[in-house]
PDB file of N, CA and C in Angstrom:
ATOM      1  N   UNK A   1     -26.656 -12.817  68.274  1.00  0.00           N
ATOM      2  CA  UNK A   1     -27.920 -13.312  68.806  1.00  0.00           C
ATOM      3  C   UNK A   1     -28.993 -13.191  67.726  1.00  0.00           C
ATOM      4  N   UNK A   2     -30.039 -14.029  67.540  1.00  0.00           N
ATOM      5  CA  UNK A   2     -30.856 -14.511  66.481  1.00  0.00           C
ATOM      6  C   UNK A   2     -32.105 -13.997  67.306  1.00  0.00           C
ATOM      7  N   UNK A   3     -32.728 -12.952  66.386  1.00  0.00           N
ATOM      8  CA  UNK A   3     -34.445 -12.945  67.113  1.00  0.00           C
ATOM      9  C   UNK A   3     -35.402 -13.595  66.170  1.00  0.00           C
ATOM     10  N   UNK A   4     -36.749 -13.614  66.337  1.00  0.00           N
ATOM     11  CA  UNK A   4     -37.506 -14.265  65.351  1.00  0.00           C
ATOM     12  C   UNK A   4     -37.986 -13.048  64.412  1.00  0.00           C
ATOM     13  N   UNK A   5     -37.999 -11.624  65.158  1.00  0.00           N
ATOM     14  CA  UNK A   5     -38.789 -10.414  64.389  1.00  0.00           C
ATOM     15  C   UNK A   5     -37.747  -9.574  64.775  1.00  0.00           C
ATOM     16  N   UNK A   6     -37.930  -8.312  64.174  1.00  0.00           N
ATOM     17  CA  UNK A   6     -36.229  -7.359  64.195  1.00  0.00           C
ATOM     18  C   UNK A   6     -36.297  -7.043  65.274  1.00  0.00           C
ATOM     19  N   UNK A   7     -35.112  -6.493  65.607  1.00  0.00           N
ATOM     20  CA  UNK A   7     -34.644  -6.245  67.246  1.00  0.00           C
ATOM     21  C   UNK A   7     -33.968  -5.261  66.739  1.00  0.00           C
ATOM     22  N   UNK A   8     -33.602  -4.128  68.135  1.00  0.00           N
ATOM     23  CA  UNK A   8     -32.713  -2.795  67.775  1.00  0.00           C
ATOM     24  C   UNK A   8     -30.866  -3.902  67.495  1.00  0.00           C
ATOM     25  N   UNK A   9     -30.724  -4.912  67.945  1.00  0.00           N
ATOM     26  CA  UNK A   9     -29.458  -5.666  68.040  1.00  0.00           C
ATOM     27  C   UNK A   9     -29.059  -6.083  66.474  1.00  0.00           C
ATOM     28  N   UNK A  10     -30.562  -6.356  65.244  1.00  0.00           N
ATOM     29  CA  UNK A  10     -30.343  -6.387  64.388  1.00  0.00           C
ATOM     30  C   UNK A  10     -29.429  -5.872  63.192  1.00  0.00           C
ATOM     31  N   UNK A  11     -29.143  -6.546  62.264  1.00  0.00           N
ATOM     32  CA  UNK A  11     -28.474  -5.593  61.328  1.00  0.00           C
ATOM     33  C   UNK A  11     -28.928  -5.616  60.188  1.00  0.00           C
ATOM     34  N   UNK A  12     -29.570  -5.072  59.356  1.00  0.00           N
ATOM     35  CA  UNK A  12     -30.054  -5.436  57.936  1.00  0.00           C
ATOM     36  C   UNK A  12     -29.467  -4.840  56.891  1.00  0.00           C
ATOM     37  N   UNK A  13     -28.158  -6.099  56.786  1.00  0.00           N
ATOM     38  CA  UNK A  13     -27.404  -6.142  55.939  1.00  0.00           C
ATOM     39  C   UNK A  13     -27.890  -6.318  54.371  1.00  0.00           C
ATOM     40  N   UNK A  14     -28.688  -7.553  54.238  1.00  0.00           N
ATOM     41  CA  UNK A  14     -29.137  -8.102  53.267  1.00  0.00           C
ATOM     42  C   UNK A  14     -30.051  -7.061  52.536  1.00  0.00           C
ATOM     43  N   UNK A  15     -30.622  -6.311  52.894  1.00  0.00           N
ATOM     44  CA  UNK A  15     -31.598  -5.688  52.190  1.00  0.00           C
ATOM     45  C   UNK A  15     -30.239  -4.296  51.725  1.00  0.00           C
ATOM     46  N   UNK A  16     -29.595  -3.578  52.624  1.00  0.00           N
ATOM     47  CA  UNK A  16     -28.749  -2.674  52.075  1.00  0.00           C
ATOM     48  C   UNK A  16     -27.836  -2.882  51.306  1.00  0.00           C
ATOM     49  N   UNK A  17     -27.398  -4.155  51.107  1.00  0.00           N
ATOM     50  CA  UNK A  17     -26.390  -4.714  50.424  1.00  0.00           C
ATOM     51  C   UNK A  17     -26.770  -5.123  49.007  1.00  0.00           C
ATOM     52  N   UNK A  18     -28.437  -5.968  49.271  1.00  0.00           N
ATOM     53  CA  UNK A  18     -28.930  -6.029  47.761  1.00  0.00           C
ATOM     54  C   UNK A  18     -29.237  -5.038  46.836  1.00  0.00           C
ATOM     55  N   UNK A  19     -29.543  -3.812  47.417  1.00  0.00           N
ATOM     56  CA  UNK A  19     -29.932  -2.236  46.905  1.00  0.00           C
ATOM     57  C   UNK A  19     -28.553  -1.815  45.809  1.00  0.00           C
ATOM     58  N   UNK A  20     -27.069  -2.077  46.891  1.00  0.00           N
ATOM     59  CA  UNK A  20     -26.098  -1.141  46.290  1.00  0.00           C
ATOM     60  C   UNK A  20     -25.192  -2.619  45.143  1.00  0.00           C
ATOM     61  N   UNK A  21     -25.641  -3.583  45.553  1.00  0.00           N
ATOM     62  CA  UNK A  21     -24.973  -4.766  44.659  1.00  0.00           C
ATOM     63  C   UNK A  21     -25.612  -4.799  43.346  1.00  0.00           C
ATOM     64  N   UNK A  22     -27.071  -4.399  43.301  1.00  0.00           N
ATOM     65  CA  UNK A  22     -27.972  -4.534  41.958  1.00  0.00           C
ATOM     66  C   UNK A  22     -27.267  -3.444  41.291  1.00  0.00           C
ATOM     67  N   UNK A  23     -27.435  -1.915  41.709  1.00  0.00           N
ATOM     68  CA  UNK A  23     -27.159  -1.004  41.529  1.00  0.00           C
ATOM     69  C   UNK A  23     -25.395  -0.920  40.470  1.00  0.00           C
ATOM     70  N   UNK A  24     -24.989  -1.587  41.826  1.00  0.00           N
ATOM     71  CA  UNK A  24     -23.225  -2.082  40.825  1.00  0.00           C
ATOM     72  C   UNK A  24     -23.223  -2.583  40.005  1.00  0.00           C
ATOM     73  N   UNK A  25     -23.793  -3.940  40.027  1.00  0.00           N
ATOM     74  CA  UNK A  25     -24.269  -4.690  38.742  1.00  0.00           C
ATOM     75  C   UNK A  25     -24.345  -4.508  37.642  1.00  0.00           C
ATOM     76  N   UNK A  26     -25.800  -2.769  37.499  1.00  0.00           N
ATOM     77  CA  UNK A  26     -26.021  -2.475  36.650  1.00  0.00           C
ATOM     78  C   UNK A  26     -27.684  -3.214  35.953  1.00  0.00           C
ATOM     79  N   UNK A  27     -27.957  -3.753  37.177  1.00  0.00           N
ATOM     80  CA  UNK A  27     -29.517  -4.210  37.110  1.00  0.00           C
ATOM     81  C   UNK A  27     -30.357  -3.616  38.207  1.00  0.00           C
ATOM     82  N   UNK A  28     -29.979  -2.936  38.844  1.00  0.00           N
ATOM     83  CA  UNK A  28     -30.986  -1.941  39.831  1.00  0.00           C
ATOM     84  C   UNK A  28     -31.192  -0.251  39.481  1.00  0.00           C
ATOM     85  N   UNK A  29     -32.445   0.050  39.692  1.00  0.00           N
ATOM     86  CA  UNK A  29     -32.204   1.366  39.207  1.00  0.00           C
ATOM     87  C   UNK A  29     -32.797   2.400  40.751  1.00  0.00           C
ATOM     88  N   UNK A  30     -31.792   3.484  40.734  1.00  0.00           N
ATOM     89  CA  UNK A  30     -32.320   4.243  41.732  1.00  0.00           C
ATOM     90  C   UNK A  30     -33.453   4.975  41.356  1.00  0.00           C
ATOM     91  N   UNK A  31     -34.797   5.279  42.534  1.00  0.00           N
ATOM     92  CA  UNK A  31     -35.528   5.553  42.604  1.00  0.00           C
ATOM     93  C   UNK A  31     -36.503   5.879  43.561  1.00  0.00           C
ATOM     94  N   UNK A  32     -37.414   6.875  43.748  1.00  0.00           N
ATOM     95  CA  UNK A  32     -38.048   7.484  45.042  1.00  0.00           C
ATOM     96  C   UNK A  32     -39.571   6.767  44.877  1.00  0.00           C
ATOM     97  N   UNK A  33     -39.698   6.462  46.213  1.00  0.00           N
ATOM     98  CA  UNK A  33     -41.372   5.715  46.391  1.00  0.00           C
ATOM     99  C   UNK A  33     -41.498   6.918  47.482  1.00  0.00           C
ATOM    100  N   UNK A  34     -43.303   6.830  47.767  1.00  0.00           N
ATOM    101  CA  UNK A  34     -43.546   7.390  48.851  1.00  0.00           C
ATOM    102  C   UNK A  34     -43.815   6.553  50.034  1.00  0.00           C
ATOM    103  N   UNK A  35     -43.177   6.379  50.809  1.00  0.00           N
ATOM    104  CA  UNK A  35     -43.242   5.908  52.080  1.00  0.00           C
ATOM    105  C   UNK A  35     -43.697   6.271  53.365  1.00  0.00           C
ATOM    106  N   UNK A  36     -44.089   5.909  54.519  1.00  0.00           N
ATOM    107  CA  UNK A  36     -44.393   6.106  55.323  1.00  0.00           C
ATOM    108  C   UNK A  36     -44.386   5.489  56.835  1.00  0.00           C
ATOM    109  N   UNK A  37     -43.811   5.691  57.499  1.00  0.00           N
ATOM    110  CA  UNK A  37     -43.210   5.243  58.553  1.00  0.00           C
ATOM    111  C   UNK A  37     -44.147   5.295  59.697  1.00  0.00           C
ATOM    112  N   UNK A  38     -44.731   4.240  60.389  1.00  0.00           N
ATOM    113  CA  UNK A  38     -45.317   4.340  61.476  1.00  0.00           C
ATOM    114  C   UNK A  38     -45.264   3.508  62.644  1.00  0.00           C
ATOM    115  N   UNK A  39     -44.919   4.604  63.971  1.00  0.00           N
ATOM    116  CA  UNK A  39     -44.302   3.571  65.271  1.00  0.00           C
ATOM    117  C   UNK A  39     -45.508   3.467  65.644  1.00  0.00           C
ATOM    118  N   UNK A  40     -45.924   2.380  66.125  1.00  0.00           N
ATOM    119  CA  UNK A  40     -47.321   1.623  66.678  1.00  0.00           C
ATOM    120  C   UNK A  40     -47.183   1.572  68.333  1.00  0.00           C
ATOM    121  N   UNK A  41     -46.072   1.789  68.843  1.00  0.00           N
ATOM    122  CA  UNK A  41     -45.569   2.364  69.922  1.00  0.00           C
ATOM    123  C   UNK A  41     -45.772   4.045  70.323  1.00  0.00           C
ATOM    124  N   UNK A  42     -46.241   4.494  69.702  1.00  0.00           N
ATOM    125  CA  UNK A  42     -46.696   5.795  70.151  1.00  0.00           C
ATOM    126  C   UNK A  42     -48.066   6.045  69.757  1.00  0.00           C
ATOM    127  N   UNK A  43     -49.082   6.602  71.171  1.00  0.00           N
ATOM    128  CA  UNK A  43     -50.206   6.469  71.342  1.00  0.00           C
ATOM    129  C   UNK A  43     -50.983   7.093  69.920  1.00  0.00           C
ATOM    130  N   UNK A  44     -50.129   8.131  69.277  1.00  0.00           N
ATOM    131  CA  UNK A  44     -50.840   8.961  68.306  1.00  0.00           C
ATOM    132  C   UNK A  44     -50.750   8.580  66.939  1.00  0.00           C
ATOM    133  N   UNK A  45     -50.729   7.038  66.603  1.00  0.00           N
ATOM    134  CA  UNK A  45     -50.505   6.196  65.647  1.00  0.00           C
ATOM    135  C   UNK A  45     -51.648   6.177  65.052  1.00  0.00           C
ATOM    136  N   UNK A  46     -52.760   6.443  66.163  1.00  0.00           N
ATOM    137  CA  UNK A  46     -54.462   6.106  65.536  1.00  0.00           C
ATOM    138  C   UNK A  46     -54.495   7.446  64.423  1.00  0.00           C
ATOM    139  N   UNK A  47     -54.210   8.102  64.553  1.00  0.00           N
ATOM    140  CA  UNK A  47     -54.481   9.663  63.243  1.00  0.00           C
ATOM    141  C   UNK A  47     -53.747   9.012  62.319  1.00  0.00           C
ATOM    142  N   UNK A  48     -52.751   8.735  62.264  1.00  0.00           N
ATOM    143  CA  UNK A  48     -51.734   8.021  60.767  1.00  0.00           C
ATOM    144  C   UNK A  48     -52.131   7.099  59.993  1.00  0.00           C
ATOM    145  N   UNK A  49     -53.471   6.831  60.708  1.00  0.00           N
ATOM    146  CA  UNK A  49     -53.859   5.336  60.361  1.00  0.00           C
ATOM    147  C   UNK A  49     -55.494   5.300  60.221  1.00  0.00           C
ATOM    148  N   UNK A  50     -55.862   6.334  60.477  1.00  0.00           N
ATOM    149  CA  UNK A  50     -57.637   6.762  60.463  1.00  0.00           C
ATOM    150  C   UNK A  50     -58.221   6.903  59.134  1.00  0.00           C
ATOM    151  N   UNK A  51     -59.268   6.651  58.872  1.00  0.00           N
ATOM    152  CA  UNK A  51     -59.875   6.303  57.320  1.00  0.00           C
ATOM    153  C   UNK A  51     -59.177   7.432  56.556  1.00  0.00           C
ATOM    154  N   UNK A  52     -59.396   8.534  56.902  1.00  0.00           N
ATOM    155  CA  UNK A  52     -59.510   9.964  56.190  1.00  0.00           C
ATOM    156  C   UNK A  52     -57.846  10.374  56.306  1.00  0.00           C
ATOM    157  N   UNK A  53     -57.012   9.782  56.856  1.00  0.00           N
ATOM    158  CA  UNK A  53     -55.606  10.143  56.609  1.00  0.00           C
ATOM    159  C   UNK A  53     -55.197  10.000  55.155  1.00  0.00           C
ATOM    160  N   UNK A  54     -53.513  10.194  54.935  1.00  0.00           N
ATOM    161  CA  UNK A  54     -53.202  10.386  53.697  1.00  0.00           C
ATOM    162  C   UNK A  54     -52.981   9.170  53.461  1.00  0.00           C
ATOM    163  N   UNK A  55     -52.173   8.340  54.525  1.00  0.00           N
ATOM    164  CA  UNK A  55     -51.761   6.787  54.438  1.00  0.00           C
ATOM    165  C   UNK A  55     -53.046   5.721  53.477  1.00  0.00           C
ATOM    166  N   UNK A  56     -54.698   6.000  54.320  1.00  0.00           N
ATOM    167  CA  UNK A  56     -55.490   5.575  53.714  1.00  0.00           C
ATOM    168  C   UNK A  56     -56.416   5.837  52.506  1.00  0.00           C
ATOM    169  N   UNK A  57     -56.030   7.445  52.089  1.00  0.00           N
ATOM    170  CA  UNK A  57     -56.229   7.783  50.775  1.00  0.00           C
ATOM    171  C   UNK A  57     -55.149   7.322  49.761  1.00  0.00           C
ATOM    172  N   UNK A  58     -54.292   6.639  50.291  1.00  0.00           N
ATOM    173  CA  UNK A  58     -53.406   6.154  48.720  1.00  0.00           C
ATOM    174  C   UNK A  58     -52.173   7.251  48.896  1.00  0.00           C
ATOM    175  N   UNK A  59     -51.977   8.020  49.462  1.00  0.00           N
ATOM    176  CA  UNK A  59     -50.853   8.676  49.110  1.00  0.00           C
ATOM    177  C   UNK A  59     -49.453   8.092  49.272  1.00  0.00           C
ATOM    178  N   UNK A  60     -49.251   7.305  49.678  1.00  0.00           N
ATOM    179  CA  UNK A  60     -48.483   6.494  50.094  1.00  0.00           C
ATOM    180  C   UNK A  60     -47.946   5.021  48.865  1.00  0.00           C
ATOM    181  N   UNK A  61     -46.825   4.908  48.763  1.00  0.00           N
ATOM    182  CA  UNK A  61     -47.015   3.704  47.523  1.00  0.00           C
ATOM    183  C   UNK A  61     -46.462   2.452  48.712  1.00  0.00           C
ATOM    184  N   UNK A  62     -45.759   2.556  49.795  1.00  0.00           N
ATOM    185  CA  UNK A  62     -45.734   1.544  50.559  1.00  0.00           C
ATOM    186  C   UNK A  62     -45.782   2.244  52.391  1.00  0.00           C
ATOM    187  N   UNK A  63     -45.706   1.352  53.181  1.00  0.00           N
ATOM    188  CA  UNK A  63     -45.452   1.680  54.449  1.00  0.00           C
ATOM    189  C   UNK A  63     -44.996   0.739  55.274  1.00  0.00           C
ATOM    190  N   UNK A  64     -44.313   1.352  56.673  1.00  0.00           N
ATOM    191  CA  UNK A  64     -43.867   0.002  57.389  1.00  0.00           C
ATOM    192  C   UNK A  64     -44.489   0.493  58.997  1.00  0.00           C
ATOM    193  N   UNK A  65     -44.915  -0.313  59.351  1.00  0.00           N
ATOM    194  CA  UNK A  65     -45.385  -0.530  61.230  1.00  0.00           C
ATOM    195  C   UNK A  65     -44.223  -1.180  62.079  1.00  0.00           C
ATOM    196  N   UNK A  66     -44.053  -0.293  63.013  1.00  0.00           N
ATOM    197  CA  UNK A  66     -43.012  -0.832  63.927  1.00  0.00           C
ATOM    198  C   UNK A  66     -43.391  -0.331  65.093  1.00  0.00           C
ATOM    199  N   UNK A  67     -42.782  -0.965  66.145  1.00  0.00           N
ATOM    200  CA  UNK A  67     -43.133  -0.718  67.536  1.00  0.00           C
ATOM    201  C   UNK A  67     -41.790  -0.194  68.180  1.00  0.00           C
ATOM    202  N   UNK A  68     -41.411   0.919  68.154  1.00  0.00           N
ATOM    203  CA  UNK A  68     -40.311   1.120  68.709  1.00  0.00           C
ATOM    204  C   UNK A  68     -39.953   1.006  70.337  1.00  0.00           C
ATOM    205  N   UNK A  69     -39.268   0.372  71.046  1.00  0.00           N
ATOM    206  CA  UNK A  69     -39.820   0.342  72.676  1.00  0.00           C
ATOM    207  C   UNK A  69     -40.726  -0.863  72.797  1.00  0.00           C
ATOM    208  N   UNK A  70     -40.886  -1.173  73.742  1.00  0.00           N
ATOM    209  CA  UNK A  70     -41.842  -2.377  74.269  1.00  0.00           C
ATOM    210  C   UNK A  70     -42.857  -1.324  75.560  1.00  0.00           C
ATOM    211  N   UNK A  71     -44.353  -1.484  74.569  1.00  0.00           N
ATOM    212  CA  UNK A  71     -45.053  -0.894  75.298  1.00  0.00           C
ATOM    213  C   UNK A  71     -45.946  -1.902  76.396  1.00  0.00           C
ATOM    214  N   UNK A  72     -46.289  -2.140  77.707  1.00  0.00           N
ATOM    215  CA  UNK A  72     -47.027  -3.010  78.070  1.00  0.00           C
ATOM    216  C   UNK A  72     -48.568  -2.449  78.238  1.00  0.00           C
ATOM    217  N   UNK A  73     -48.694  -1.135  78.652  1.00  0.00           N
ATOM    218  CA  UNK A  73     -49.951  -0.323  78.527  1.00  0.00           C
ATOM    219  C   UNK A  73     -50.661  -0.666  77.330  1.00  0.00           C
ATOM    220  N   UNK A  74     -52.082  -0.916  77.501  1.00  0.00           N
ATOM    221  CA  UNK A  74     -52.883  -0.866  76.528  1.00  0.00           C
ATOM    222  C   UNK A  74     -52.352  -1.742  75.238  1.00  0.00           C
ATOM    223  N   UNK A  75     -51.877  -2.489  75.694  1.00  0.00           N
ATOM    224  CA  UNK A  75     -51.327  -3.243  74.428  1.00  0.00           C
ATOM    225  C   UNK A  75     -52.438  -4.190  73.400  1.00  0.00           C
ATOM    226  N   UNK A  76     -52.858  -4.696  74.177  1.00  0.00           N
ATOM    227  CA  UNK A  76     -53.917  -5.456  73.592  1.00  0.00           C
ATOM    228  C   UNK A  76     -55.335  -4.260  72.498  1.00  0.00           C
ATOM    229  N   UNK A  77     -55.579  -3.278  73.219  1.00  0.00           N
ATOM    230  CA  UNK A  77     -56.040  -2.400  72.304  1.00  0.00           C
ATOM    231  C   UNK A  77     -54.926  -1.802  71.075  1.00  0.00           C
ATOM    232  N   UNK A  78     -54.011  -1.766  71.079  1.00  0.00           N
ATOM    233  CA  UNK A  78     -53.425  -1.690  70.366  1.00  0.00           C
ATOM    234  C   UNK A  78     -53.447  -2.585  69.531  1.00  0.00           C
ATOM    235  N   UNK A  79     -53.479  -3.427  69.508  1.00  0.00           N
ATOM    236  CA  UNK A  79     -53.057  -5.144  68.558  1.00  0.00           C
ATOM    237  C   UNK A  79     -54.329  -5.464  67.952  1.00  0.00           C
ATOM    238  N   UNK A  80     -55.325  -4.862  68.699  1.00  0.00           N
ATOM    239  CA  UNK A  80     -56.678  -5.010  68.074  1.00  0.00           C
ATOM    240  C   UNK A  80     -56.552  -3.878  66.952  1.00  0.00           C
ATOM    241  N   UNK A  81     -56.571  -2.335  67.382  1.00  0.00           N
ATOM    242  CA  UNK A  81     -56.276  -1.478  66.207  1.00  0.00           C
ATOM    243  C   UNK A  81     -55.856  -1.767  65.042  1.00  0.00           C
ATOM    244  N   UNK A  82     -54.674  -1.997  65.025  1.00  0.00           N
ATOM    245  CA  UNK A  82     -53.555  -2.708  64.033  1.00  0.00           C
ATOM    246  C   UNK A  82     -54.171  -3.716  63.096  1.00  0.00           C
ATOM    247  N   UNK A  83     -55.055  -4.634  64.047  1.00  0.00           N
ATOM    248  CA  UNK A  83     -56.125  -5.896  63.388  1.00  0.00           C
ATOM    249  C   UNK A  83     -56.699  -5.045  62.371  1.00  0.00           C
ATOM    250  N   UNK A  84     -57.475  -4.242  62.514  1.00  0.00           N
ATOM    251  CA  UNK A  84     -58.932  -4.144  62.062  1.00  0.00           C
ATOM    252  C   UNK A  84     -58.240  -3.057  61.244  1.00  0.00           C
ATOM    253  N   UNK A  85     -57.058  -2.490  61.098  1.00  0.00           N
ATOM    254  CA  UNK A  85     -56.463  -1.072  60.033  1.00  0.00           C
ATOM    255  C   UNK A  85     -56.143  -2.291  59.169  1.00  0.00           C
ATOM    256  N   UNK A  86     -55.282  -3.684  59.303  1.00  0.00           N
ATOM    257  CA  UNK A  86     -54.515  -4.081  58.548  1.00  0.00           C
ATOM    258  C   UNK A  86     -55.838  -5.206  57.804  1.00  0.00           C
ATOM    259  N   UNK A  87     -57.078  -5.613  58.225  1.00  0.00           N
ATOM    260  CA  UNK A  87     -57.797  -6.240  57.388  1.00  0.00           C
ATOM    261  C   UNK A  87     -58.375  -5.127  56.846  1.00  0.00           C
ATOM    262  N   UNK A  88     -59.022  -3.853  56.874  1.00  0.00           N
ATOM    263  CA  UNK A  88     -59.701  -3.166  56.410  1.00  0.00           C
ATOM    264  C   UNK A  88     -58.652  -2.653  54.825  1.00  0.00           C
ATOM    265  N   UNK A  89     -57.344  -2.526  55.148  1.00  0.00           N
ATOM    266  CA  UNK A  89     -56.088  -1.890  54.046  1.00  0.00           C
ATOM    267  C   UNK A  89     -56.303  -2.952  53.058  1.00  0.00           C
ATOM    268  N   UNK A  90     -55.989  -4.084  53.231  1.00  0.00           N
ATOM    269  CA  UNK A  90     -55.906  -5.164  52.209  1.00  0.00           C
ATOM    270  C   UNK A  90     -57.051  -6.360  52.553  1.00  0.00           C
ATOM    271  N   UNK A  91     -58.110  -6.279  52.821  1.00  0.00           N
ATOM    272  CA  UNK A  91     -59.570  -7.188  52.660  1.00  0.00           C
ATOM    273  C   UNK A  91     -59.606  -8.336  52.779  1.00  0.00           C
ATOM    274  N   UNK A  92     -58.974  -8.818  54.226  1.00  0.00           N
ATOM    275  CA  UNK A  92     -58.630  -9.849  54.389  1.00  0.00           C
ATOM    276  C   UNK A  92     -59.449 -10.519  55.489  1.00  0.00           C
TER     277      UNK A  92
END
């Protein structure tokens, strides 16, 4: 089954496969970023994401937003949040 955005049914082959194929190759090199993981599905997402966090001081060299669960509560405040973190991050 085909979704348009990831689903738990997903498999992300392509991205794990390009990691260890470069790597074989001998054109990928292993290496640590700082990352940061944030479910937008849990109410306490707003601190991870507040001016003065670490996420928005730079500590971070990438991050990913996901919604784990389908929340219907407060959703729309949510989506607004998300708005105004994700134009304020990159000035859009």
């Amino acid at each position: 089954m085909s979704h348009q955005f990831r689903h738990d049914d997903d498999l992300p082959l392509a991205t794990t496969l390009h990691a260890y194929y470069s790597l074989a190759q001998g054109v990928g090199q292993a290496s640590e970023i700082a990352c940061r993981y944030i479910n937008i599905g849990d109410p306490l997402f707003v601190f991870l994401i507040a001016p003065f966090s670490p996420l928005r001081r730079g500590k971070y060299q990438t991050f990913f937003l996901n919604e784990v669960g389908n929340i219907d509560r407060l959703a729309s405040i949510r989506d607004h949040i998300v708005r105004k973190f994700l134009t304020r991050m990159f000035d859009v």
